[in-house]
N, C-alpha and C. Protein backbone atom coordinates (compact mmCIF):
# COMPACT_ATOMS: atom_id res chain seq x y z
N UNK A 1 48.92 87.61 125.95
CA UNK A 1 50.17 88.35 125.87
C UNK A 1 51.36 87.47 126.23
N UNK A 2 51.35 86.72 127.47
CA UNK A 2 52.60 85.53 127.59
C UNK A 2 53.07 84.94 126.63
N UNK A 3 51.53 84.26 125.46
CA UNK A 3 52.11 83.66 124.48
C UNK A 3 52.84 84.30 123.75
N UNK A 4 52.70 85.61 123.38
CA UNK A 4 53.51 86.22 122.48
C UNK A 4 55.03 86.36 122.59
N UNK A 5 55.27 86.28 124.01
CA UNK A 5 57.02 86.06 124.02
C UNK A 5 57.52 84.70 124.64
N UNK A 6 56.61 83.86 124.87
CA UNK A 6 57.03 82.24 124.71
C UNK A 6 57.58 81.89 123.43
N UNK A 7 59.12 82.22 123.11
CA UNK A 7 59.69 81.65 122.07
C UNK A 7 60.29 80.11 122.41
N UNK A 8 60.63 80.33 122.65
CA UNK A 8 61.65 78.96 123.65
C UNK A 8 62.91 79.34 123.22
N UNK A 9 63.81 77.96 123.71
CA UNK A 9 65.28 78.39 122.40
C UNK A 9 65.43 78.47 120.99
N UNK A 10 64.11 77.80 120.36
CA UNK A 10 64.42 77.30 119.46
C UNK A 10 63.69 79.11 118.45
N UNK A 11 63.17 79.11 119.13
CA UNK A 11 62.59 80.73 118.31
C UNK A 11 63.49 81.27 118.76
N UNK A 12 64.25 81.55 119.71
CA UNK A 12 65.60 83.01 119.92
C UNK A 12 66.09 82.16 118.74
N UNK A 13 66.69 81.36 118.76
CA UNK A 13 67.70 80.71 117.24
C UNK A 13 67.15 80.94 115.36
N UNK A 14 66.01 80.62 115.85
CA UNK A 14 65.45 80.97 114.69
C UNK A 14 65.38 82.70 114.08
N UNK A 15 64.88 83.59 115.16
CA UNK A 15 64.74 84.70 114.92
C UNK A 15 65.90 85.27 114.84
N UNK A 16 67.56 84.57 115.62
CA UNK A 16 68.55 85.56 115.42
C UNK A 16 69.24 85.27 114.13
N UNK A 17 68.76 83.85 113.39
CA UNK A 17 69.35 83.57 112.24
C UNK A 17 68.59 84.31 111.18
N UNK A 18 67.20 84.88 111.37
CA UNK A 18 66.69 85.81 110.43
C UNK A 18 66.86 87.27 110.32
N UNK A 19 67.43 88.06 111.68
CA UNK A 19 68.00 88.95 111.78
C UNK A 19 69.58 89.30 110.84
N UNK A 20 70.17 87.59 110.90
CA UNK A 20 71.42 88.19 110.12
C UNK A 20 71.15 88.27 108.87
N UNK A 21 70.03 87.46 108.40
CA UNK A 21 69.90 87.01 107.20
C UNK A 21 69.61 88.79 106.53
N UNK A 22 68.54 89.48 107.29
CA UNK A 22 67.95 90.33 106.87
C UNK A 22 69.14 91.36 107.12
N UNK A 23 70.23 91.43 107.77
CA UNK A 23 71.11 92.42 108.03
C UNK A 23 72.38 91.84 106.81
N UNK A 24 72.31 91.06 106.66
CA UNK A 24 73.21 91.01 105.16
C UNK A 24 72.69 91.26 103.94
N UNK A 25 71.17 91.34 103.86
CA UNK A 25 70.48 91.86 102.75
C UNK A 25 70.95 93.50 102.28
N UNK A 26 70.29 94.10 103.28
CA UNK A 26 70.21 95.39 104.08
C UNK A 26 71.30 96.12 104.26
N UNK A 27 72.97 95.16 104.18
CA UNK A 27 74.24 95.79 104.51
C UNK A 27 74.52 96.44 103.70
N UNK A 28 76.05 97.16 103.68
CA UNK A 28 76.38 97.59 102.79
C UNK A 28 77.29 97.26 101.35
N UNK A 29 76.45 96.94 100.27
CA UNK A 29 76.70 96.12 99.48
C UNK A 29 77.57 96.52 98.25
N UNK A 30 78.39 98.17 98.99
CA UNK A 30 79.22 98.37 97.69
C UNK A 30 80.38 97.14 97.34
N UNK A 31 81.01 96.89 98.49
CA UNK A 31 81.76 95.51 98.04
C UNK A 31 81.28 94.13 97.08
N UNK A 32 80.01 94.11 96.86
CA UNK A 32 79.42 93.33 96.41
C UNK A 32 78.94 93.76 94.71
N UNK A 33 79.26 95.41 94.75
CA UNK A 33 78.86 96.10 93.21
C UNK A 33 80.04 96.11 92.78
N UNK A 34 81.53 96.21 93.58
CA UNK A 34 82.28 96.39 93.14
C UNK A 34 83.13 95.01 92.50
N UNK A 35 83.04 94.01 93.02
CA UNK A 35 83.05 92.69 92.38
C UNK A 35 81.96 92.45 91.28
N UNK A 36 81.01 93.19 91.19
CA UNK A 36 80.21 92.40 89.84
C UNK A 36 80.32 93.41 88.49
N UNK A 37 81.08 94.28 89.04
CA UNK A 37 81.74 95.72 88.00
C UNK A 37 83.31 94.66 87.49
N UNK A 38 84.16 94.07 88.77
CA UNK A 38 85.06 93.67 88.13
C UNK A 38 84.55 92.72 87.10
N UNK A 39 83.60 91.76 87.39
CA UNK A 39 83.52 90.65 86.80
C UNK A 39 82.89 90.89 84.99
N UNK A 40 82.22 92.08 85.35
CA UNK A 40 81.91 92.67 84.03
C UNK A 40 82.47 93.05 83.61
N UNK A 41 83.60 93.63 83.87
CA UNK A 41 84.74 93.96 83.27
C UNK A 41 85.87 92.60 82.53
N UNK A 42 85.69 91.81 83.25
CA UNK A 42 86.48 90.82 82.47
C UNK A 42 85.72 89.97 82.04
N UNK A 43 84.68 89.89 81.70
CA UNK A 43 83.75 89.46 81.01
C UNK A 43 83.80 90.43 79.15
N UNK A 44 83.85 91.73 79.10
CA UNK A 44 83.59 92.51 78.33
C UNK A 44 85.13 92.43 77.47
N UNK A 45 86.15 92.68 78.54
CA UNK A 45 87.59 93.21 78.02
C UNK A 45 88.26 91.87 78.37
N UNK A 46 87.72 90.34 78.26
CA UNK A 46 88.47 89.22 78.43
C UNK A 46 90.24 89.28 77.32
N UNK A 47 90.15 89.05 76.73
CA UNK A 47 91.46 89.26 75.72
C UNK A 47 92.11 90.20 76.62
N UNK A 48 92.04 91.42 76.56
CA UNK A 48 93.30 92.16 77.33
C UNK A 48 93.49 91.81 78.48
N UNK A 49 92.38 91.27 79.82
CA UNK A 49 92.89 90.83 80.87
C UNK A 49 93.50 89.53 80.90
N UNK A 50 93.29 88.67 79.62
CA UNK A 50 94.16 87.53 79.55
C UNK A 50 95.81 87.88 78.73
N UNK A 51 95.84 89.14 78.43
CA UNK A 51 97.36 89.35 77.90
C UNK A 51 97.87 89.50 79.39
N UNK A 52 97.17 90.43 80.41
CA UNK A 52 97.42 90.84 81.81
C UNK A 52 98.01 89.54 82.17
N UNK A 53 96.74 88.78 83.02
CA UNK A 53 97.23 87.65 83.64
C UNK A 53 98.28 86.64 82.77
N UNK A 54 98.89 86.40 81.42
CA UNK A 54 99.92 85.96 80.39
C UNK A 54 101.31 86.57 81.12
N UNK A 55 101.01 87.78 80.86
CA UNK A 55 102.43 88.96 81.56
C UNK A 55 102.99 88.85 82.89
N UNK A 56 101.56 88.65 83.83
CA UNK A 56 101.99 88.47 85.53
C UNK A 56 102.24 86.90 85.43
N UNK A 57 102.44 86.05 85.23
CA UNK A 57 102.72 84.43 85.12
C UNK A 57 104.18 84.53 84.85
N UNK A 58 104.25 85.33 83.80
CA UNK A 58 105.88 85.00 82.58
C UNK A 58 106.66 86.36 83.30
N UNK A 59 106.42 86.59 84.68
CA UNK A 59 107.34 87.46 85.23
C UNK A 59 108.33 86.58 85.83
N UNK A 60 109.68 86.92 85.85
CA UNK A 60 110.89 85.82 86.51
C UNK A 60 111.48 86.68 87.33
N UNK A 61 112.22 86.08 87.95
CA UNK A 61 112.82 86.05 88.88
C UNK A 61 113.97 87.22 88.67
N UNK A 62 113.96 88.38 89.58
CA UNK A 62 114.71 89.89 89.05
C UNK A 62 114.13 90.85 88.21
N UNK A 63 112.50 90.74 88.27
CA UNK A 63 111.74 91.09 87.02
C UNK A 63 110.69 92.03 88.13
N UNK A 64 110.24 93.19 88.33
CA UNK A 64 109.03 93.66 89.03
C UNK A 64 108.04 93.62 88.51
N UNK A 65 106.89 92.94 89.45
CA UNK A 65 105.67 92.77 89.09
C UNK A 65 104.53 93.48 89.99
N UNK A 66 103.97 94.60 89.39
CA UNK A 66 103.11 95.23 89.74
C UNK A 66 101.38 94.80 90.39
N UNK A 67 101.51 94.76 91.17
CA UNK A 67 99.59 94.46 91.86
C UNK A 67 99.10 95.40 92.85
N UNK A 68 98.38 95.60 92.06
CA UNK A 68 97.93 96.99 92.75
C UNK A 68 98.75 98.16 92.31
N UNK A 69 98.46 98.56 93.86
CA UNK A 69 99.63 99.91 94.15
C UNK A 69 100.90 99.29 94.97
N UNK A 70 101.21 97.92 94.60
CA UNK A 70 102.68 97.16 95.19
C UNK A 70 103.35 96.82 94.08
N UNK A 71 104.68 96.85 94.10
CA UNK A 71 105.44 96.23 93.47
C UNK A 71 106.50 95.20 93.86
N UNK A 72 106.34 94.08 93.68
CA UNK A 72 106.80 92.84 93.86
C UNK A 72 107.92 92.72 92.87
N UNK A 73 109.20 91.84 93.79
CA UNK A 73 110.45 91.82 92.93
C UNK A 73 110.70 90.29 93.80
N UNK A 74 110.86 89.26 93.09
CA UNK A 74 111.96 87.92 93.63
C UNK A 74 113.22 88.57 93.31
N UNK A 75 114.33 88.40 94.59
CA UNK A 75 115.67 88.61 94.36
C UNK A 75 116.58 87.84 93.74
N UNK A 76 116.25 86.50 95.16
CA UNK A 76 116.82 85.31 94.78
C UNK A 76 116.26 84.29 95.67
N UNK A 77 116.86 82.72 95.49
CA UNK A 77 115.80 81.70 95.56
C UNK A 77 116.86 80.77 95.98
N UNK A 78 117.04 80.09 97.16
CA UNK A 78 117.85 78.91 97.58
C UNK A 78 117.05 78.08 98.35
N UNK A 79 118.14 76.88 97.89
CA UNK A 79 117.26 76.02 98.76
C UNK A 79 118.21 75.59 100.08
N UNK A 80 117.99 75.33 100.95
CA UNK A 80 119.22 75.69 102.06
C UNK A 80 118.72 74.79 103.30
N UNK A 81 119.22 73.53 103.96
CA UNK A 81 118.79 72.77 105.29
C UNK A 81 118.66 73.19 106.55
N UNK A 82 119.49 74.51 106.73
CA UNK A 82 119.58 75.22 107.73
C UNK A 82 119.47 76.59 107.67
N UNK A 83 118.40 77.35 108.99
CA UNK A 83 118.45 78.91 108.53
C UNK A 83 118.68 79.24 109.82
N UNK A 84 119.48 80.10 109.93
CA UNK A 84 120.34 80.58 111.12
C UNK A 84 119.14 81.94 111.63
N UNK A 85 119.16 82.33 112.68
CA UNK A 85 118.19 83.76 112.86
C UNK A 85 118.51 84.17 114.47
N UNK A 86 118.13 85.52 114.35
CA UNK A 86 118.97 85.91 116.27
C UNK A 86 120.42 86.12 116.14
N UNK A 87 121.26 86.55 115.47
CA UNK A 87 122.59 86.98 115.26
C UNK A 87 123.50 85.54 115.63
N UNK A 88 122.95 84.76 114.74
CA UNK A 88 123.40 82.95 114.62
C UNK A 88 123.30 82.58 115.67
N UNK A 89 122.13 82.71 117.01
CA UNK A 89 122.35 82.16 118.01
C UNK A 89 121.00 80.87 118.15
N UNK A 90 120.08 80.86 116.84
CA UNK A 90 119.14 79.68 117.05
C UNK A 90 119.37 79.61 115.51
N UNK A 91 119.37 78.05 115.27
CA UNK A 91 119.40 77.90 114.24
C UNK A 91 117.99 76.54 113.67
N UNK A 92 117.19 76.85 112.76
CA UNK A 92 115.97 75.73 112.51
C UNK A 92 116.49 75.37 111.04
N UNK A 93 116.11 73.73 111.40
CA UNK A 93 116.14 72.73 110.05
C UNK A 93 115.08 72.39 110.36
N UNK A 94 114.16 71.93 108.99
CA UNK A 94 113.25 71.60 108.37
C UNK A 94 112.78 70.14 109.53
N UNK A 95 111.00 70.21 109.39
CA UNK A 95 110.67 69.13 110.48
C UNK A 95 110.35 68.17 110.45
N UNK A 96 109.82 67.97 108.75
CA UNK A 96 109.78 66.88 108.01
C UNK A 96 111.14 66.02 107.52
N UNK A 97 110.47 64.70 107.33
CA UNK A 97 111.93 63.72 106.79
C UNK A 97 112.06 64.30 104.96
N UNK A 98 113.46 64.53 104.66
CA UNK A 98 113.13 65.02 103.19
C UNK A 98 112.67 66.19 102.59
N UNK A 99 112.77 67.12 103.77
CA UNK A 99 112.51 68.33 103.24
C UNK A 99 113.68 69.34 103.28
N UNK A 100 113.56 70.34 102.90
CA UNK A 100 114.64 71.66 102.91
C UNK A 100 113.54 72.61 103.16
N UNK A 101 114.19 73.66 103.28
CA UNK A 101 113.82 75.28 103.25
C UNK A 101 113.93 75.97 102.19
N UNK A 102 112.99 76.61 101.22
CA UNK A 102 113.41 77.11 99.97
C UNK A 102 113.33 78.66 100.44
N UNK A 103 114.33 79.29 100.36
CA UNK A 103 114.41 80.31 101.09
C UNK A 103 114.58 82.19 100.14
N UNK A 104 112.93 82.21 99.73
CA UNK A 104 113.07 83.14 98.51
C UNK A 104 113.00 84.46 99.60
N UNK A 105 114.04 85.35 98.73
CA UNK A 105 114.10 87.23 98.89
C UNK A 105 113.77 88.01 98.12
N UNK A 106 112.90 88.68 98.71
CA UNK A 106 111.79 89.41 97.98
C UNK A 106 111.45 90.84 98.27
N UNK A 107 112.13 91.72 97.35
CA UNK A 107 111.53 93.53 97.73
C UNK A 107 110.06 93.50 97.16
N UNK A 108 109.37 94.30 98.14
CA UNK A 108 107.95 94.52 97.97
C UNK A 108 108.52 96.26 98.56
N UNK A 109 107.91 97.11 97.31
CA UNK A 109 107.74 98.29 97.05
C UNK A 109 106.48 98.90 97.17
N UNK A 110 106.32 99.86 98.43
CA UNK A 110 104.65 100.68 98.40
C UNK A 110 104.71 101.64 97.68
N UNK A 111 103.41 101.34 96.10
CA UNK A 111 103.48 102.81 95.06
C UNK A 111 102.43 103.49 95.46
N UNK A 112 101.64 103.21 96.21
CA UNK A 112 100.57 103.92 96.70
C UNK A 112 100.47 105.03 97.41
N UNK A 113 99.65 105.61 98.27
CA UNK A 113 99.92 107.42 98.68
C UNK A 113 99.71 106.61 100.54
N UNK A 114 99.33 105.41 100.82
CA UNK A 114 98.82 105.39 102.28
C UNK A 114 100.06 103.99 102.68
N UNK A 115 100.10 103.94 104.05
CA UNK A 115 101.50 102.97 104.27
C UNK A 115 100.74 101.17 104.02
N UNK A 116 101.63 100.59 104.00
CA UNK A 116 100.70 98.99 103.82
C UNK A 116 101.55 97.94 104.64
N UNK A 117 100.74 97.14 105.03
CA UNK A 117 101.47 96.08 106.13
C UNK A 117 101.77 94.80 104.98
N UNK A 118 102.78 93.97 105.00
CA UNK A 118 103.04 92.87 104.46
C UNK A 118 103.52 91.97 105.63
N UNK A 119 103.74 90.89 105.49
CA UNK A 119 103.18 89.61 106.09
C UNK A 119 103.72 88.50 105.44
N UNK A 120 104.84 87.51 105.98
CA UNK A 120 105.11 86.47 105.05
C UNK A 120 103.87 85.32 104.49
N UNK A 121 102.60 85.62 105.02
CA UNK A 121 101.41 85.11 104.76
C UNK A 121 100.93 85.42 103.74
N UNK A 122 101.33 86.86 103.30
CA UNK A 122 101.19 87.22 101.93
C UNK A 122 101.89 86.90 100.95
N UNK A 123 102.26 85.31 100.95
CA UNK A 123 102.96 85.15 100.19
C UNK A 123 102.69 83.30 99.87
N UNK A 124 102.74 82.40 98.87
CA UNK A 124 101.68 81.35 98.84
C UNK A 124 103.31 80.71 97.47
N UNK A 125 103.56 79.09 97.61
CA UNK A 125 104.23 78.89 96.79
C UNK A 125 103.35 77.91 95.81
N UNK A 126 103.04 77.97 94.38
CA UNK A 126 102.42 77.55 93.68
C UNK A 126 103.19 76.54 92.76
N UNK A 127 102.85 75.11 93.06
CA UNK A 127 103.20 74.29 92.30
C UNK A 127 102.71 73.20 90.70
N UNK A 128 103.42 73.17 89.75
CA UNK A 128 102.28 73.42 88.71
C UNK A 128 101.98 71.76 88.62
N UNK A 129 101.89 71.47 89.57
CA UNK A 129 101.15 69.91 89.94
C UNK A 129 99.55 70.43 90.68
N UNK A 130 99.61 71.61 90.85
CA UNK A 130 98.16 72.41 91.60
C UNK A 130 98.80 72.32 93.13
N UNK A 131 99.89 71.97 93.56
CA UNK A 131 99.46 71.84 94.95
C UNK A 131 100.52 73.34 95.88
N UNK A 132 100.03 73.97 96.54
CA UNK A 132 100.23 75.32 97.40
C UNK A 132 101.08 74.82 98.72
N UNK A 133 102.48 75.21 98.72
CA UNK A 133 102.86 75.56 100.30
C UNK A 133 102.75 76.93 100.93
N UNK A 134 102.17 77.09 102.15
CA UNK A 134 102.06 78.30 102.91
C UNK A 134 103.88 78.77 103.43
N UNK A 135 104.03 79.86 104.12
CA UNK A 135 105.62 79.79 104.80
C UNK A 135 105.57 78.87 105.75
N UNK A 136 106.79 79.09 106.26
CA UNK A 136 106.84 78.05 107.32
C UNK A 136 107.28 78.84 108.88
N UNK A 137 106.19 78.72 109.54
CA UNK A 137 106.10 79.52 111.02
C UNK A 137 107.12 79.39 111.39
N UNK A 138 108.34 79.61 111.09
CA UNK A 138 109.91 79.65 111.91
C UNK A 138 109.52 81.53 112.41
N UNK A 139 110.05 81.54 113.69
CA UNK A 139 110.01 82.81 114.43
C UNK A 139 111.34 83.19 114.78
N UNK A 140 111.35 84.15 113.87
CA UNK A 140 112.98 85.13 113.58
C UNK A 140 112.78 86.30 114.51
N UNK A 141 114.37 87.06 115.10
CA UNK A 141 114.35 87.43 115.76
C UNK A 141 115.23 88.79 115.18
N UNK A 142 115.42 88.51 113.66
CA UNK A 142 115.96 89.60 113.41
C UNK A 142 114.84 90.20 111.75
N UNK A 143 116.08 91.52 111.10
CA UNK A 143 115.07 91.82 110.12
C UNK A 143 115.55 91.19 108.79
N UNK A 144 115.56 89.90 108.79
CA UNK A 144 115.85 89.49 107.25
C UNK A 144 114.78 88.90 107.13
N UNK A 145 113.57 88.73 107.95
CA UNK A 145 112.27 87.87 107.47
C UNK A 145 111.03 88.86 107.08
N UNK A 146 110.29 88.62 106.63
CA UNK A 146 109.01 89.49 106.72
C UNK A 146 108.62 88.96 107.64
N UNK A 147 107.81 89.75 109.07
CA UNK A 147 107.10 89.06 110.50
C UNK A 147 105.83 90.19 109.94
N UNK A 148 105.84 90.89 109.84
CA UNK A 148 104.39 92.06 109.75
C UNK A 148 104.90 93.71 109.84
N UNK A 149 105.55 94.02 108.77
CA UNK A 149 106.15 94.86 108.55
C UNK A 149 105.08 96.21 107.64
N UNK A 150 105.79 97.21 108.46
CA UNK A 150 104.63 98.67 107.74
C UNK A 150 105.57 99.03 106.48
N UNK A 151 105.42 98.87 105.51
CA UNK A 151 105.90 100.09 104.55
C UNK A 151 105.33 101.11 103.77
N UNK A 152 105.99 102.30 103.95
CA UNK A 152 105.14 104.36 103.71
C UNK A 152 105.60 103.82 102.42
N UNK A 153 104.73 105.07 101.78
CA UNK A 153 104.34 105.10 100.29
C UNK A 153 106.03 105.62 100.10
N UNK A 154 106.40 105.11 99.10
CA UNK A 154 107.17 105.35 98.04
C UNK A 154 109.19 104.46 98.65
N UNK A 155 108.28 103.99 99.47
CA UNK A 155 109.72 102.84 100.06
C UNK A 155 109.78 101.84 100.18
N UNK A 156 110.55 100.71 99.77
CA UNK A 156 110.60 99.24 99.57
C UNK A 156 111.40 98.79 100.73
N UNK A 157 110.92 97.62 101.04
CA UNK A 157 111.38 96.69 102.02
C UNK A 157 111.76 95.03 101.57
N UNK A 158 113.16 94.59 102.09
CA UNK A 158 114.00 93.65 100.95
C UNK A 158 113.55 92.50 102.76
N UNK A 159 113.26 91.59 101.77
CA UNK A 159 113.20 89.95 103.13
C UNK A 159 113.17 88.96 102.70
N UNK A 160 113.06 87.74 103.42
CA UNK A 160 112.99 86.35 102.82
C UNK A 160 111.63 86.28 103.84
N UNK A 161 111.34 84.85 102.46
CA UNK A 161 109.99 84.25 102.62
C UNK A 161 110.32 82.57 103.01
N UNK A 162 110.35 82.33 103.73
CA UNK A 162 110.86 80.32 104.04
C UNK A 162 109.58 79.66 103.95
N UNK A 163 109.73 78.99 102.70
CA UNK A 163 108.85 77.59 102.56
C UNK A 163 109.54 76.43 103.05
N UNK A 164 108.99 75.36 103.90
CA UNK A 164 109.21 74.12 103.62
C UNK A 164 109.09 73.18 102.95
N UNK A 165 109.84 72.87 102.18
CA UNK A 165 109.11 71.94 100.91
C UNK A 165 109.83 70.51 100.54
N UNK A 166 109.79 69.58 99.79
CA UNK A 166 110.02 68.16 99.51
C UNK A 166 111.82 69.32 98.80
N UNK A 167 112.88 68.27 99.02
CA UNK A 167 113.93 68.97 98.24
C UNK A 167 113.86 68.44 96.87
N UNK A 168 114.54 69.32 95.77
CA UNK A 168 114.45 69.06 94.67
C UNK A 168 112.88 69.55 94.07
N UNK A 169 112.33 70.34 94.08
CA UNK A 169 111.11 70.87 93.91
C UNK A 169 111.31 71.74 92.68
N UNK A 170 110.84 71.64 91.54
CA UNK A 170 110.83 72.41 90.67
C UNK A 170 109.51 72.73 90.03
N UNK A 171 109.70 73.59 89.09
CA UNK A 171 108.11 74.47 88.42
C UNK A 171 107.34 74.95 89.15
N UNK A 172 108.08 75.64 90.30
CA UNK A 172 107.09 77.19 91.29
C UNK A 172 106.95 78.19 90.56
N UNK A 173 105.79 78.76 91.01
CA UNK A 173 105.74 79.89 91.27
C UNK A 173 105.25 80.50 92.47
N UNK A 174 105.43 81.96 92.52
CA UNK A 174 105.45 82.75 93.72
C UNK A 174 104.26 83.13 93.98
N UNK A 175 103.09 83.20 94.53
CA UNK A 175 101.83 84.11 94.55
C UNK A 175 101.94 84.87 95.39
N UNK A 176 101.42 86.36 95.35
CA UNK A 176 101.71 87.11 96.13
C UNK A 176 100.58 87.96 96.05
N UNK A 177 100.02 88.82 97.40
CA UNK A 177 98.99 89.35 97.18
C UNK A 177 98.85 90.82 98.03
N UNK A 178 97.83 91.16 97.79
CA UNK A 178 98.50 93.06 98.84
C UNK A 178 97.69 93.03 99.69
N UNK A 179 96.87 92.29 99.78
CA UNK A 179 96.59 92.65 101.86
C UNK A 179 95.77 91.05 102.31
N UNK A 180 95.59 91.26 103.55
CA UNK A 180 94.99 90.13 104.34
C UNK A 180 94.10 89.41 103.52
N UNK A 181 93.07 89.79 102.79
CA UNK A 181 91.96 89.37 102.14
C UNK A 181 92.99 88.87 100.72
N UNK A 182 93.78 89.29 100.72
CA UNK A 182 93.97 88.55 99.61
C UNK A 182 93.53 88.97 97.58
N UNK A 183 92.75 90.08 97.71
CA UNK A 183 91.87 90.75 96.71
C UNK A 183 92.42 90.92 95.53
N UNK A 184 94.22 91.15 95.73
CA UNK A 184 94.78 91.54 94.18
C UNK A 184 95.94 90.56 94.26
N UNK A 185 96.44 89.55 93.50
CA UNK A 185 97.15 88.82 93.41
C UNK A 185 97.98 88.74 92.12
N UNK A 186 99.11 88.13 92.14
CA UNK A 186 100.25 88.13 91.23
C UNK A 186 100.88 86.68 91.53
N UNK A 187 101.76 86.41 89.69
CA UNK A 187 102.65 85.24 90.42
C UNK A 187 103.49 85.64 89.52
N UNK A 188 104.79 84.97 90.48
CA UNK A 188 106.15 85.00 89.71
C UNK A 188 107.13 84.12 89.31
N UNK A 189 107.76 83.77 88.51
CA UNK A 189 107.96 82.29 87.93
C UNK A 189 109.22 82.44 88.76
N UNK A 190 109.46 81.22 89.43
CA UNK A 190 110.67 81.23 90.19
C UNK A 190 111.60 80.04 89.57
N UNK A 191 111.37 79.43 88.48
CA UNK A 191 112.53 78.63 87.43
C UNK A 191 113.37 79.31 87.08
């Protein structure tokens, strides 16, 4: 009988890595039907979801673009060395040599029936060299930024998004997406 629970460490490790294994089998795998429904779906109806994704690309700037149950609008788009925040009492320039602040404003509209959090994280600048800037962690003290904001169904909320980027940066676009995970995404041509 001793032998039977002489694992050592190396059996607790072993056995708890087969426990997850068998508890991700075993989980609940509608998230996992519901991605292979999408994928069959654009597998089957490719042509119309490529007019889709054609339409969300060639959206510009003053143009609403629908994802999901959000609606996404670029206002406007500067590029600017200094951003004032706190009723002009701190002001941040860029931390790199050669960079600016591209400083896009953006209404995001909830069409949905339940409230939704946005996040300047939800928001990704796409350069058509392939390469992605995230925002830039400047910590504002007033409401012209998105920080993690709730918006109820059927009301829009207007903010800026601050990238740091090389100045003179052209052929972005905007990616934008409706929640943490990231699941439904859009881009918006910001030329």
């Amino acid at each position: 009988m001793k032998k039977l629970f002489k694992f050592g460490c190396g059996g607790i490790i072993g056995l708890f890595i087969l426990l997850v294994i068998i508890g991700s089998l075993l989980g609940d795998d509608s998230q996992g039907t519901k991605e292979k429904e999408k994928e069959l779906s654009t597998t089957i109806n490719s042509d119309s979801n490529k007019d889709v994704q054609d339409e969300e690309q060639n959206v510009n700037i003053g143009e609403e673009l629908k994802v999901g149950k959000v609606a996404f609008k670029v206002n406007s788009v500067a590029e600017v060395n200094e951003i004032s925040a706190a009723n002009g009492y701190m002001k941040y320039t860029p931390d790199a040599d050669g960079a600016v602040f591209l400083n896009v404003n953006v209404t995001v509209k909830n069409d949905g029936s339940e409230m939704i959090q946005t996040d300047s994280s939800f928001f990704k600048l796409k350069a058509s060299n392939g390469v992605s800037y995230t925002p830039s962690t400047i910590i504002v003290a007033d409401d012209k930024y998105f920080v993690f904001e709730g918006i109820n169904p059927g009301l829009a909320l207007t903010g800026n998004i601050v990238f740091e980027v090389p100045a003179g940066l052209t052929d972005l676009d905007l990616q934008v997406q409706t929640g943490y995970w990231g699941t439904e995404t859009g881009l918006i041509n910001l030329n």
